[in-house]
Protein backbone atom coordinates (compact mmCIF):
# COMPACT_ATOMS: atom_id res chain seq x y z
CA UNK A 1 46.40 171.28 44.81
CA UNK A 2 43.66 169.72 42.84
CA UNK A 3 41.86 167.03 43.59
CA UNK A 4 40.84 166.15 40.30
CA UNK A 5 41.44 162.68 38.57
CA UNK A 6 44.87 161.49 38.41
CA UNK A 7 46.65 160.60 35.32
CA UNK A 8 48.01 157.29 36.76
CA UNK A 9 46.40 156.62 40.23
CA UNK A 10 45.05 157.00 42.51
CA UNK A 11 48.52 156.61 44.74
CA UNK A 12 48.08 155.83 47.95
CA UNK A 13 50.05 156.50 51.07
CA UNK A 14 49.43 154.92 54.72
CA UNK A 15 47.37 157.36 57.35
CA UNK A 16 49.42 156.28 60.00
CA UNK A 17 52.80 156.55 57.54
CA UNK A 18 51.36 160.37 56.80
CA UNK A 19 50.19 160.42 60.44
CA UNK A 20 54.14 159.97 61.84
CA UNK A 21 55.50 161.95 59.42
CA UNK A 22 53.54 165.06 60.30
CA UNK A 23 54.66 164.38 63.75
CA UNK A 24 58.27 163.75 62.99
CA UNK A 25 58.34 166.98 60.93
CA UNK A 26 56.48 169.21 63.45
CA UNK A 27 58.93 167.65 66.58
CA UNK A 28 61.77 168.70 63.92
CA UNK A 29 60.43 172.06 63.09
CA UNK A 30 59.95 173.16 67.18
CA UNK A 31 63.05 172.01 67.83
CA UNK A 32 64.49 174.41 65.53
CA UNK A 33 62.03 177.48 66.38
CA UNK A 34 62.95 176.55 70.01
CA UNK A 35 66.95 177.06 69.39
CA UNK A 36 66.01 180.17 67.86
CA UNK A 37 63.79 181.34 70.70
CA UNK A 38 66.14 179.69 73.15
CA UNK A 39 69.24 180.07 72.05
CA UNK A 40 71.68 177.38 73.60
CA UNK A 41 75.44 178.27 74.03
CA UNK A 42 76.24 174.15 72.79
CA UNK A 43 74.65 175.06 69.45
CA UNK A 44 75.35 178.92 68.22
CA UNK A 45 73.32 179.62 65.00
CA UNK A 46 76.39 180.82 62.97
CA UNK A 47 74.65 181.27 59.72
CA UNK A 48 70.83 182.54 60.41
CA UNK A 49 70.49 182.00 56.78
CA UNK A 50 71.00 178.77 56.98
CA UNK A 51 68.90 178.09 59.50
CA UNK A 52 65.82 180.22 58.32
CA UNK A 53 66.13 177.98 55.10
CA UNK A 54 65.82 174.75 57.19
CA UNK A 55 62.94 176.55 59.29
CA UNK A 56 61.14 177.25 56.05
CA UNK A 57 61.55 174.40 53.77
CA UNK A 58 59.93 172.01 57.18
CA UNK A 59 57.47 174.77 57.58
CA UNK A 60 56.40 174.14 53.42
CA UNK A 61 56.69 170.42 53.76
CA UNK A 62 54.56 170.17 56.92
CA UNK A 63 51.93 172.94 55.50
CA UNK A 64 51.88 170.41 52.98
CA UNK A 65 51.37 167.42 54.58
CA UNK A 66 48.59 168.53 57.30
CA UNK A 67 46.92 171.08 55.25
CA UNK A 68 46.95 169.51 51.99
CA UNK A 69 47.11 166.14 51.83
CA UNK A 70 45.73 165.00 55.36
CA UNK A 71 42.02 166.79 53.37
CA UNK A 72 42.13 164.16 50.59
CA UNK A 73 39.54 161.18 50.32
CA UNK A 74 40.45 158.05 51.85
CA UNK A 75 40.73 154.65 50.71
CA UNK A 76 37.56 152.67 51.41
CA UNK A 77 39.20 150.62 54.47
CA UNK A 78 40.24 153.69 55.48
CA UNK A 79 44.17 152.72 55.36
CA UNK A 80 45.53 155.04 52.66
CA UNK A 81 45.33 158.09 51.75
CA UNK A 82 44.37 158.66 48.15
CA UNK A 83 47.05 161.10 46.40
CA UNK A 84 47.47 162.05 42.85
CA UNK A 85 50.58 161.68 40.86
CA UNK A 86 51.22 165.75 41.48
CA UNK A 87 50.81 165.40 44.79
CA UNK A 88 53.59 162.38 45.21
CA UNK A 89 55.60 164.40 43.52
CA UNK A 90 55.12 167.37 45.13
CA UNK A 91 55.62 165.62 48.30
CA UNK A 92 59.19 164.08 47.28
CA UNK A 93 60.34 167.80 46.32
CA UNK A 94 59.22 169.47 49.59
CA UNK A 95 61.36 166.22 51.01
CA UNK A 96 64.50 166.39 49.22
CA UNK A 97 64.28 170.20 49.78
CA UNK A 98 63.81 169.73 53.87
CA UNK A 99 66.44 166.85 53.65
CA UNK A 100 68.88 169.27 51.69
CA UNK A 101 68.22 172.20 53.94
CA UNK A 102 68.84 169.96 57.48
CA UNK A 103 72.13 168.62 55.73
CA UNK A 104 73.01 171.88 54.61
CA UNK A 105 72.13 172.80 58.27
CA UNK A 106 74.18 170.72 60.06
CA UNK A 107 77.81 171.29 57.33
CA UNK A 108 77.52 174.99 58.70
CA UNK A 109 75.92 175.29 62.13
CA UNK A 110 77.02 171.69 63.17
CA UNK A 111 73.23 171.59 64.28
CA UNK A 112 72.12 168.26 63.76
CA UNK A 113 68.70 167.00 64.31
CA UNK A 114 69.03 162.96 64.22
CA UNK A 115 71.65 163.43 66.95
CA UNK A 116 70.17 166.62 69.37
């Protein structure tokens, strides 16, 4: 993603907002990989599509997240996170997308990951 000048920005974002939300993700993510790996009788995979879409679209939005924007310069208390108007948007698609995928997860597996 470039780092070049922003049309209107900088945008900034919290390092300890960006900070839980890689951690949220990731917990997410494992939890997932773990059913797979693991699998528990109380919650069959019935549509490995399904759940290899949720796998993937957490995968992209924490790839994003620590790889991409956790590298860009920081505010100069230190408190934000600079990001461009690509990258905000680019983080609110990977999030619908995750969001969509986990709903989409839980309507056909009955896997749900704000309740297991």
């Amino acid at each position: 993603m470039s780092q070049g000048s922003p049309k209107n920005g900088p945008y900034g974002m919290k390092v300890n907002s960006l900070k839980q939300g890689i951690v949220l993700v990731e917990e997410d993510l494992e939890y997932l990989c773990a059913l797979i790996e693991r699998p528990d009788p109380e919650f069959s995979i019935t549509d490995a599509i399904t759940m290899a879409s949720a796998i993937t679209a957490l995968a992209h939005q924490l790839d994003f997240m620590s790889h991409d924007i956790s590298k860009n310069p920081l505010s100069e208390d230190g408190e934000f996170v600079k990001l461009s108007e690509e990258e905000v948007l680019m983080l609110t698609d990977l999030s619908e997308e995750a969001e969509d995928a986990v709903q989409r997860l839980e309507e056909v597996c009955k896997i749900s990951l704000k309740n297991n």
